[in-house]
PDB file of N, CA and C in Angstrom:
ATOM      1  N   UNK A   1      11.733   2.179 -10.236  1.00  0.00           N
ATOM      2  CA  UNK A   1      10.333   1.861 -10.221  1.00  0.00           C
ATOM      3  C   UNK A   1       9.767   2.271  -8.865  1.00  0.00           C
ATOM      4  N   UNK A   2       8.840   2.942  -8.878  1.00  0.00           N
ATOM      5  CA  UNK A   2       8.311   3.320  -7.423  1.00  0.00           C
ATOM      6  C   UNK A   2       6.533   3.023  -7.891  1.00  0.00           C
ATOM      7  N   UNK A   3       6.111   2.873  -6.354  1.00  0.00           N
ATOM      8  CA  UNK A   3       4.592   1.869  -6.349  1.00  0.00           C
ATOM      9  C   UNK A   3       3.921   2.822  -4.687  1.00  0.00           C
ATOM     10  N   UNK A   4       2.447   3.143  -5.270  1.00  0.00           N
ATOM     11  CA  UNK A   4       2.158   3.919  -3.956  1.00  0.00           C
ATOM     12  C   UNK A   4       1.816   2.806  -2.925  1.00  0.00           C
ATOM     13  N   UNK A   5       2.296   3.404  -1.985  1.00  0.00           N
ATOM     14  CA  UNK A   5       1.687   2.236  -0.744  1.00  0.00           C
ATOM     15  C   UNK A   5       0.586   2.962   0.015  1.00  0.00           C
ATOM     16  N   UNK A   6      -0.483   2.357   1.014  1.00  0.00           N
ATOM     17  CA  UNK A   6      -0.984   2.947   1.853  1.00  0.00           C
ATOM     18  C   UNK A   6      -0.423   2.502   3.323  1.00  0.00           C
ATOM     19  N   UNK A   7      -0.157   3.467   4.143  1.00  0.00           N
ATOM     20  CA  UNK A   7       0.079   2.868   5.397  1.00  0.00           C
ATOM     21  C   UNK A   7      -0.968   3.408   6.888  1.00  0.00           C
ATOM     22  N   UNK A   8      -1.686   2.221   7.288  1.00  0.00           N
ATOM     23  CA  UNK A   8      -2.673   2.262   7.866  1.00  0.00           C
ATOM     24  C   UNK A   8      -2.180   2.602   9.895  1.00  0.00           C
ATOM     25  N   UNK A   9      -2.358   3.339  10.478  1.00  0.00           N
ATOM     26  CA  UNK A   9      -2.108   3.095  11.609  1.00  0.00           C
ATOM     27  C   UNK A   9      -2.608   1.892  12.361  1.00  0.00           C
ATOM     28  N   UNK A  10      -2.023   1.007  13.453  1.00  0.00           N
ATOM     29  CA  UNK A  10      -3.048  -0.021  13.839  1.00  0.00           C
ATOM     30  C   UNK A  10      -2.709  -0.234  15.470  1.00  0.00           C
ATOM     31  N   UNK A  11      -3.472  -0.530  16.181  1.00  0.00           N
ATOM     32  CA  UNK A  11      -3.232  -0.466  17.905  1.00  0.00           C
ATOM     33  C   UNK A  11      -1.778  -0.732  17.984  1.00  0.00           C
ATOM     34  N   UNK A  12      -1.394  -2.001  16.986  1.00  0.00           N
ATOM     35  CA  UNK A  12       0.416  -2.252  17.370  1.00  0.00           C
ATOM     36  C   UNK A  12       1.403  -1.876  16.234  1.00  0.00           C
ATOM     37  N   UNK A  13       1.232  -0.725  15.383  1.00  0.00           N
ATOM     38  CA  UNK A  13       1.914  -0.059  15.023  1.00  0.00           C
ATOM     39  C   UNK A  13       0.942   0.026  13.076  1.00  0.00           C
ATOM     40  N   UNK A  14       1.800  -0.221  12.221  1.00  0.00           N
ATOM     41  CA  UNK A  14       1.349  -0.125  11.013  1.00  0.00           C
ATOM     42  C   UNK A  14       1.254  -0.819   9.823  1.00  0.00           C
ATOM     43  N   UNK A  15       0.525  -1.053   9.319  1.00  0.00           N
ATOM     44  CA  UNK A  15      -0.140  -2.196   8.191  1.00  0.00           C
ATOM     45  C   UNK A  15       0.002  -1.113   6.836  1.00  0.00           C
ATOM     46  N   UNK A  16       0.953  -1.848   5.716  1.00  0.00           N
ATOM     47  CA  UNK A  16       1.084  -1.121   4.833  1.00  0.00           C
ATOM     48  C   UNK A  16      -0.014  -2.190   3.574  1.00  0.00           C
ATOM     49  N   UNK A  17      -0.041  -1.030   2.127  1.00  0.00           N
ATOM     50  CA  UNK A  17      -1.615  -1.863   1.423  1.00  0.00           C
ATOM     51  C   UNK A  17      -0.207  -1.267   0.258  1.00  0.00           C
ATOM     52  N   UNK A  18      -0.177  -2.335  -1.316  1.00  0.00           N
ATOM     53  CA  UNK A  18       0.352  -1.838  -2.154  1.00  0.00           C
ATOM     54  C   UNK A  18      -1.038  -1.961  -3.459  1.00  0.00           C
ATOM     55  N   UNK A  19      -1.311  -0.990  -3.566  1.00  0.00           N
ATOM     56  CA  UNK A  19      -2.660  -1.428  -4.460  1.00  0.00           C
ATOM     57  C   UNK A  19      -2.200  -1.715  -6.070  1.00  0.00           C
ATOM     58  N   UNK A  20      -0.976  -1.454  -6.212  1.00  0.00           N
ATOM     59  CA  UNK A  20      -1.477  -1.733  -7.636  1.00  0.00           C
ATOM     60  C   UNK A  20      -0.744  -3.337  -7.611  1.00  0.00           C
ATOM     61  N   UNK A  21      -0.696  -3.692  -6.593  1.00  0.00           N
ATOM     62  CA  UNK A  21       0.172  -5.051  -6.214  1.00  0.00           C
ATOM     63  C   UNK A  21      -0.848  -5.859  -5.330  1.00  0.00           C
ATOM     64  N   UNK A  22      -1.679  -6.434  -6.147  1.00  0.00           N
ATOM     65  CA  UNK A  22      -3.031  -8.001  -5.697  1.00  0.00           C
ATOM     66  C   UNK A  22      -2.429  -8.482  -4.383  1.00  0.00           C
ATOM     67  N   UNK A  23      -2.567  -8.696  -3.139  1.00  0.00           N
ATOM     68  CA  UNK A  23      -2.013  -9.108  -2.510  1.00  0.00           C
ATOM     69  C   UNK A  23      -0.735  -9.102  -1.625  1.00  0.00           C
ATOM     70  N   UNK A  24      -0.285  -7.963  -1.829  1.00  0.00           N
ATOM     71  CA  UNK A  24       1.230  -7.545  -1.342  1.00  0.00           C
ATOM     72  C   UNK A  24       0.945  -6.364  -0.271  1.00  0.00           C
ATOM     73  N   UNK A  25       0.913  -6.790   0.871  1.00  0.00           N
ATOM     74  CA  UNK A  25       1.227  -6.075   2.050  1.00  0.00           C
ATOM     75  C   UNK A  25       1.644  -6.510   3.115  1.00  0.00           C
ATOM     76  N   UNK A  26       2.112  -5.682   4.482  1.00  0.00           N
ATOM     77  CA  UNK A  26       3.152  -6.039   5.116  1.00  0.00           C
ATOM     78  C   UNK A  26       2.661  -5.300   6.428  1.00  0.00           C
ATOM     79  N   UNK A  27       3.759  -5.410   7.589  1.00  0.00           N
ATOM     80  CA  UNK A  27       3.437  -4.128   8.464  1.00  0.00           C
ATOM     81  C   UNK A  27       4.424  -4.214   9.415  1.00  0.00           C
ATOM     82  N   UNK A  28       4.536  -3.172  10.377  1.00  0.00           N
ATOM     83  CA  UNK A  28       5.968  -2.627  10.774  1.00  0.00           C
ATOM     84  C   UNK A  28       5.448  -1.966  12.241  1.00  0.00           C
ATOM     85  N   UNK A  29       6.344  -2.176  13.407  1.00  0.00           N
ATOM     86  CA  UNK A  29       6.311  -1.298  14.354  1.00  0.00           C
ATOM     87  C   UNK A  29       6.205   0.217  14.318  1.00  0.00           C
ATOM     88  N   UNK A  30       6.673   0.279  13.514  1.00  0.00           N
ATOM     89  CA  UNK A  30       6.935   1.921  13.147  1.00  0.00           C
ATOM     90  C   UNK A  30       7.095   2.655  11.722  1.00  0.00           C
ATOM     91  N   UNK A  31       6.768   3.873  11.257  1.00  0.00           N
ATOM     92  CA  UNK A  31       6.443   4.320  10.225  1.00  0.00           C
ATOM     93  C   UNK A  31       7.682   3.093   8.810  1.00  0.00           C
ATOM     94  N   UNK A  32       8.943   3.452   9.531  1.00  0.00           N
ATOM     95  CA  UNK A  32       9.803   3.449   8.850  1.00  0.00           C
ATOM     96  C   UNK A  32      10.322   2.067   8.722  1.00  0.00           C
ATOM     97  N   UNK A  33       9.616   1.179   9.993  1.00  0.00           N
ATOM     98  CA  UNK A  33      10.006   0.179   9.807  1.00  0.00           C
ATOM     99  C   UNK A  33       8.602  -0.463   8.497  1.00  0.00           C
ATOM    100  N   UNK A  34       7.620   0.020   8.709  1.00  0.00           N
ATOM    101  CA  UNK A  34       6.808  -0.910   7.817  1.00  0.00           C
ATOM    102  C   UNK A  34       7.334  -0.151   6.551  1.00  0.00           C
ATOM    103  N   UNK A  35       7.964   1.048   5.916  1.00  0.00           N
ATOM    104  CA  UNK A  35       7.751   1.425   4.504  1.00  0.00           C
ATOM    105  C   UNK A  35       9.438   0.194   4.446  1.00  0.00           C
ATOM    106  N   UNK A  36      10.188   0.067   4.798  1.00  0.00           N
ATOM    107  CA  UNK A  36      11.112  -0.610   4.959  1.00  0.00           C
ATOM    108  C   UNK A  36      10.573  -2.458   4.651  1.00  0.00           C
ATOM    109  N   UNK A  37       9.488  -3.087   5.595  1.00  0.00           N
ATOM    110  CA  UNK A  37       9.223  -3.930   4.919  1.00  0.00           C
ATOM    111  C   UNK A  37       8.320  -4.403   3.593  1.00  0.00           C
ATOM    112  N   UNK A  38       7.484  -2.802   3.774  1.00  0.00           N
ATOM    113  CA  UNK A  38       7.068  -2.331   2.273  1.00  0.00           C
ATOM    114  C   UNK A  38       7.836  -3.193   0.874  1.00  0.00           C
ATOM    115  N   UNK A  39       9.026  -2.190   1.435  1.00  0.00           N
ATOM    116  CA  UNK A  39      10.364  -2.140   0.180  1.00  0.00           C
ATOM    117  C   UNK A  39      10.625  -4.053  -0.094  1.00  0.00           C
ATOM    118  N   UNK A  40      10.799  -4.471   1.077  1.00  0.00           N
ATOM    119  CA  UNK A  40      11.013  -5.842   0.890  1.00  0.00           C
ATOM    120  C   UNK A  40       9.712  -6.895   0.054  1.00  0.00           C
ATOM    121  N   UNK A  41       8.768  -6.424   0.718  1.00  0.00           N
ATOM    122  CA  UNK A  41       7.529  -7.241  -0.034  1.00  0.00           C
ATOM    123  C   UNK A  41       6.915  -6.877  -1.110  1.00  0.00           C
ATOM    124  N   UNK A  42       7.620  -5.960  -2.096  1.00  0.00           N
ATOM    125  CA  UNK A  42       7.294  -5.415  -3.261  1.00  0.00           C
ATOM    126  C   UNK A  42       8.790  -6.216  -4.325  1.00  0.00           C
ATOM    127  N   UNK A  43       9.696  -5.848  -3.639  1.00  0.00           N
ATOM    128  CA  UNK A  43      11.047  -6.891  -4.360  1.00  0.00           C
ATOM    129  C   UNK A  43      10.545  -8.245  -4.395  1.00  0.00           C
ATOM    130  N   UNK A  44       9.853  -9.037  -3.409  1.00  0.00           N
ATOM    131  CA  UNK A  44       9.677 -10.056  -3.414  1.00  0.00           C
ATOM    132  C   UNK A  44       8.630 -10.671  -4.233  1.00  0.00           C
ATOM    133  N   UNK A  45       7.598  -9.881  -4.117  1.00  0.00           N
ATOM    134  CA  UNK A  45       6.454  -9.842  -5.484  1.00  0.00           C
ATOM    135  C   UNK A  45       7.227  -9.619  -6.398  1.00  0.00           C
ATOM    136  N   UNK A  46       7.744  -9.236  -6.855  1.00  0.00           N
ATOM    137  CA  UNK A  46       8.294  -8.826  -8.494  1.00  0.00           C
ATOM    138  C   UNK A  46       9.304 -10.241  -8.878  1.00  0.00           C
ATOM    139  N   UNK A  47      10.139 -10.129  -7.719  1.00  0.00           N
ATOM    140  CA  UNK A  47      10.727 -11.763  -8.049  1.00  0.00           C
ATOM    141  C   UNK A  47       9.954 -12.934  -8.328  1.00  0.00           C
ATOM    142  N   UNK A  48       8.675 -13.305  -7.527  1.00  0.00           N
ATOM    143  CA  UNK A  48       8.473 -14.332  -8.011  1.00  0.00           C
ATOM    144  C   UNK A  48       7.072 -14.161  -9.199  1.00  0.00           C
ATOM    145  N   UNK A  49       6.765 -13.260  -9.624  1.00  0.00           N
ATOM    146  CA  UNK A  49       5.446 -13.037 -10.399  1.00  0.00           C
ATOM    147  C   UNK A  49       6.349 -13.219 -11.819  1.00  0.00           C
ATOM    148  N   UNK A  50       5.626 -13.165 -13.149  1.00  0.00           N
ATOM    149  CA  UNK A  50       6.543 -13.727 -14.364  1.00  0.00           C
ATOM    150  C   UNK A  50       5.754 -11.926 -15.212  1.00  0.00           C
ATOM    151  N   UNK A  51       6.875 -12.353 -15.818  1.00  0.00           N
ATOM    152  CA  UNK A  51       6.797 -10.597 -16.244  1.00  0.00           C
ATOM    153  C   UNK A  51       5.201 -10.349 -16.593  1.00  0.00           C
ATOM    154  N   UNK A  52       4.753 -10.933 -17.412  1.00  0.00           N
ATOM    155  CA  UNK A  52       3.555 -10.895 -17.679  1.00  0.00           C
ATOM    156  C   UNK A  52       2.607 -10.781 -16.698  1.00  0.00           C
ATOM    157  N   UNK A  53       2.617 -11.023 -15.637  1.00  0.00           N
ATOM    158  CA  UNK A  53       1.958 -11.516 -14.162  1.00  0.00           C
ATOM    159  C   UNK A  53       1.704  -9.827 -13.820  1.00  0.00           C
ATOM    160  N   UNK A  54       2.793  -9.108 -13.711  1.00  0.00           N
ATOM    161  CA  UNK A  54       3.211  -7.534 -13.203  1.00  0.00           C
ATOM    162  C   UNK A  54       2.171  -6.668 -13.544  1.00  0.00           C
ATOM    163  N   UNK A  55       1.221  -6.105 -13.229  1.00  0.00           N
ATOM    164  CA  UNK A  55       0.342  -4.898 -13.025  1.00  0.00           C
ATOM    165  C   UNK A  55       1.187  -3.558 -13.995  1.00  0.00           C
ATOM    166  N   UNK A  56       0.893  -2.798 -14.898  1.00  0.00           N
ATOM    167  CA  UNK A  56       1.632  -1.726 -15.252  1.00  0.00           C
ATOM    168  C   UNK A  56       1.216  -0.502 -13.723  1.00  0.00           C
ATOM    169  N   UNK A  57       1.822   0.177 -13.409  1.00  0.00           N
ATOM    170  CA  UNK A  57       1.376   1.304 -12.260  1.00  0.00           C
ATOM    171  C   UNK A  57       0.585   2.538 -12.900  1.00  0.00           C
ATOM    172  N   UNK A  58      -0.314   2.282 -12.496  1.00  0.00           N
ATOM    173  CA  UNK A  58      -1.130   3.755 -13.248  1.00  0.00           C
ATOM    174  C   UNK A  58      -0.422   4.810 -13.263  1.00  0.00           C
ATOM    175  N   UNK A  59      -0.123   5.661 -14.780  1.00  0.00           N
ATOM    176  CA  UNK A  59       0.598   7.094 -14.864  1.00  0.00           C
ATOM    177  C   UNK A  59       0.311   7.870 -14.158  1.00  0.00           C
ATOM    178  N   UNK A  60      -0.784   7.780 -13.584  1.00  0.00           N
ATOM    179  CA  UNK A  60      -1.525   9.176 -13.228  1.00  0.00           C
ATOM    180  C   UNK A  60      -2.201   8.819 -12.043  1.00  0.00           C
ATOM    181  N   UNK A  61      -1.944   9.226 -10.558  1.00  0.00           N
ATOM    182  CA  UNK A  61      -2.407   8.905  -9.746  1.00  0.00           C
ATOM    183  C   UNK A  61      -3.102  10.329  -9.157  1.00  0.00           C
ATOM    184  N   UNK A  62      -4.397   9.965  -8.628  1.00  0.00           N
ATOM    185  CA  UNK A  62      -4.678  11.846  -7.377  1.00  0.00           C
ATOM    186  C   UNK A  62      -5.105  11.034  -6.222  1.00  0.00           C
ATOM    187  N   UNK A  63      -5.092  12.062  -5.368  1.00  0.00           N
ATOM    188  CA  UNK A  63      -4.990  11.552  -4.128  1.00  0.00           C
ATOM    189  C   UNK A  63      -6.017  12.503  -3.653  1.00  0.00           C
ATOM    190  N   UNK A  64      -7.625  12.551  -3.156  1.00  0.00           N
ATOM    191  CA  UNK A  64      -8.681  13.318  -2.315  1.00  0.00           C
ATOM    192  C   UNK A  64      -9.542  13.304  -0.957  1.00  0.00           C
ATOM    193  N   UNK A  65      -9.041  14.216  -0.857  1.00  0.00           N
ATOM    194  CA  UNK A  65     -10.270  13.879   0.774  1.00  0.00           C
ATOM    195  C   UNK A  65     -11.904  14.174   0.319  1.00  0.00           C
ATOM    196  N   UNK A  66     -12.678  13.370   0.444  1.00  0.00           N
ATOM    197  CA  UNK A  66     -13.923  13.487   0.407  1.00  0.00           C
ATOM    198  C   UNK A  66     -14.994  13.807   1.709  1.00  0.00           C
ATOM    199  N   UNK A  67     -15.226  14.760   1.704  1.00  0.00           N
ATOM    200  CA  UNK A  67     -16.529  15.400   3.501  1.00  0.00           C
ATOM    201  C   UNK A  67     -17.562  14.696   2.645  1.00  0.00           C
ATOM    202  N   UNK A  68     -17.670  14.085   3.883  1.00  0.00           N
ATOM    203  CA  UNK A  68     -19.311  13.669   3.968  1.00  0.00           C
ATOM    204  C   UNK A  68     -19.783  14.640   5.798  1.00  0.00           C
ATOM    205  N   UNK A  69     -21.291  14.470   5.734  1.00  0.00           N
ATOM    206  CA  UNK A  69     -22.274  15.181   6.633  1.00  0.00           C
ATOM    207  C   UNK A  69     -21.717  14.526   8.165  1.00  0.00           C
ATOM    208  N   UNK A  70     -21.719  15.115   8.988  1.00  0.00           N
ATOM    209  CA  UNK A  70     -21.368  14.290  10.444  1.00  0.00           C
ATOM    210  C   UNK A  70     -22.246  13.654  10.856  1.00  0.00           C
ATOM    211  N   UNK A  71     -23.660  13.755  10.168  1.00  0.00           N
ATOM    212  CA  UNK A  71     -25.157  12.691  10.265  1.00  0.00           C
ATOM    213  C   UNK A  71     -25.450  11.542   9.440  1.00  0.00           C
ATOM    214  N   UNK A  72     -24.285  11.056   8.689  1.00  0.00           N
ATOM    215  CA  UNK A  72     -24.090  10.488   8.273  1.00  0.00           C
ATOM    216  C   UNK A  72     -24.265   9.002   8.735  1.00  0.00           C
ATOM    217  N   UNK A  73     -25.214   8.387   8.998  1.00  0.00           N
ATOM    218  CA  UNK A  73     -25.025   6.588   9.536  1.00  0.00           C
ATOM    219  C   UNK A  73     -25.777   6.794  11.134  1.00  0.00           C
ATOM    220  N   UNK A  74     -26.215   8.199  11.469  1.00  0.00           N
ATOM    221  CA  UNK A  74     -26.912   8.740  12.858  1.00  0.00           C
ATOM    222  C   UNK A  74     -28.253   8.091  12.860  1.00  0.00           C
TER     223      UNK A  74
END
């Protein structure tokens, strides 16, 4: 089972987001340490949620960069 995460840079390292998971995020000194506690706080959601509780993961994910104007909010 694999689940996309987002991982946010932050002044003291990184804040991971699991979106198709309400509430489940984490964060880590370092890239590898947050996809690492990622891994842990996604096992741990699944343990205690009741099957029914579980989000299906969307089949089909895209991923886009959107430009907006650099005058944007000026």
């Amino acid at each position: 089972m694999e689940f996309i995460v987002i991982l946010m840079e932050e002044e003291t390292g990184y804040s991971v987001q699991v979106p198709a998971l309400p509430g489940c995020h984490t964060q880590g000194d370092t890239i590898d340490e947050a996809l690492a506690n990622a891994k842990e706080a996604i096992e741990c959601y699944l343990e205690s949620a009741e099957k029914d509780e579980i989000p299906k993961a969307p089949s089909h994910i895209q991923i886009a960069a959107v430009s907006v104007s650099n005058n944007v909010g000026a």
